[in-house]
Protein backbone atom coordinates (compact mmCIF):
# COMPACT_ATOMS: atom_id res chain seq x y z
CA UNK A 1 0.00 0.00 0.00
CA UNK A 2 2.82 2.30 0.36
CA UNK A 3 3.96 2.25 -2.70
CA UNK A 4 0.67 2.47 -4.23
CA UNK A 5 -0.64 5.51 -2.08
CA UNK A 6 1.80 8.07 -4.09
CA UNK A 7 -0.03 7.20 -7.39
CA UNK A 8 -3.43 7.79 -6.12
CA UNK A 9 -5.08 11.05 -7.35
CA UNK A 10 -6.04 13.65 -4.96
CA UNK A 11 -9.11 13.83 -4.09
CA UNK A 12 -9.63 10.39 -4.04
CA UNK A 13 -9.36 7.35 -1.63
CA UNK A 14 -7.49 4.29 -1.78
CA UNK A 15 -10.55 2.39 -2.20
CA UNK A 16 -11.93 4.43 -4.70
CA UNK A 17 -8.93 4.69 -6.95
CA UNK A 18 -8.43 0.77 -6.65
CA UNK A 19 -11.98 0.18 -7.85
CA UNK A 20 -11.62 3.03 -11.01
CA UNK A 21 -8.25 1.03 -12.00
CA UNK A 22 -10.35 -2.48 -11.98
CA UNK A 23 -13.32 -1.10 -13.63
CA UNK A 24 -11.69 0.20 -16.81
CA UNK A 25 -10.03 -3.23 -17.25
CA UNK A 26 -11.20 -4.30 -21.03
CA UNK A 27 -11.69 -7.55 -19.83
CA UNK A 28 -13.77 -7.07 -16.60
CA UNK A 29 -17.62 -6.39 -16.96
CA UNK A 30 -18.57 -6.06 -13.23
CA UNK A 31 -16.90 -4.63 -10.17
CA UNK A 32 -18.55 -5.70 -6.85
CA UNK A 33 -16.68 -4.25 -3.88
CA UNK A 34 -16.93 -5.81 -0.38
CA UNK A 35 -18.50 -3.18 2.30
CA UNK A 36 -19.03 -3.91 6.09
CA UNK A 37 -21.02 -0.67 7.00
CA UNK A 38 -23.07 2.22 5.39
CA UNK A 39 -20.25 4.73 4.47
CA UNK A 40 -17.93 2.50 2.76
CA UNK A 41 -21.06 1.86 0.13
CA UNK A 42 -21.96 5.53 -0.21
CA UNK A 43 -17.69 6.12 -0.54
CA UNK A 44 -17.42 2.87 -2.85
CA UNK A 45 -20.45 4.56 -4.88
CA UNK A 46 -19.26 8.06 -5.30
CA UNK A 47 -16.18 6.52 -7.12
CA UNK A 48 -18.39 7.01 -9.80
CA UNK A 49 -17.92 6.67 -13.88
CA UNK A 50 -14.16 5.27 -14.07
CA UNK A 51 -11.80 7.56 -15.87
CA UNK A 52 -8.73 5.56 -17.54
CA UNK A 53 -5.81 5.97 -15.44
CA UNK A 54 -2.55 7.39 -17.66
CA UNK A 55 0.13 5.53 -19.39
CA UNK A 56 2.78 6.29 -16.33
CA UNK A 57 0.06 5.73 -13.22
CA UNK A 58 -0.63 2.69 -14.97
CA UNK A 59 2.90 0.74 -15.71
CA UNK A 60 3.62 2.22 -12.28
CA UNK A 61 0.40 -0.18 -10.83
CA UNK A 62 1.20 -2.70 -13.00
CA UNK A 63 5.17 -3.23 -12.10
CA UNK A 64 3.58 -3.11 -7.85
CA UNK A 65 1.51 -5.66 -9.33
CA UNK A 66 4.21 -7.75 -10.92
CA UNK A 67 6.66 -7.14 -8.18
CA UNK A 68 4.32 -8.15 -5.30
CA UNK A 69 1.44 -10.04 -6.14
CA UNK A 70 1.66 -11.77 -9.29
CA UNK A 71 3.90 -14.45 -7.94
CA UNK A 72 1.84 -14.84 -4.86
CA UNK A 73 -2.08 -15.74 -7.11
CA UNK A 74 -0.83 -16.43 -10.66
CA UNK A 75 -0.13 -19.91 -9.85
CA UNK A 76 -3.73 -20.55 -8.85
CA UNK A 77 -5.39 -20.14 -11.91
């Protein structure tokens, strides 16, 4: 998360800029974000139409992504 907090947009939370990067994936045709109260749903919902992220934010999300996670779930699938 720390290295992924610089590249969110101000403005904006965490949450809400993870769920605009997975919703403009080409492949993806639903997002449904987990909530446990009230606020989260109204913050998850006022994330509102996604706007495509730019060429830098996203190879900078994408090499986390590599670096981090990929080797951790790619082998399940």
């Amino acid at each position: 998360m720390e290295r992924l907090r610089p590249l969110v947009p101000e403005g904006v939370t965490p949450a809400q800029s993870a769920l605009r990067r997975i919703a403009v994936q080409e492949t993806l045709s639903v997002v449904i974000p987990g909530v446990r109260n009230a606020s989260q749903a109204h913050a998850n919902a006022a994330t509102g139409a996604p706007t495509p992220l730019d060429q830098n934010t996203r190879r900078a999300v994408q090499e986390i992504y590599d670096e981090l996670i990929r080797p951790q779930v790619h082998h399940c699938w």
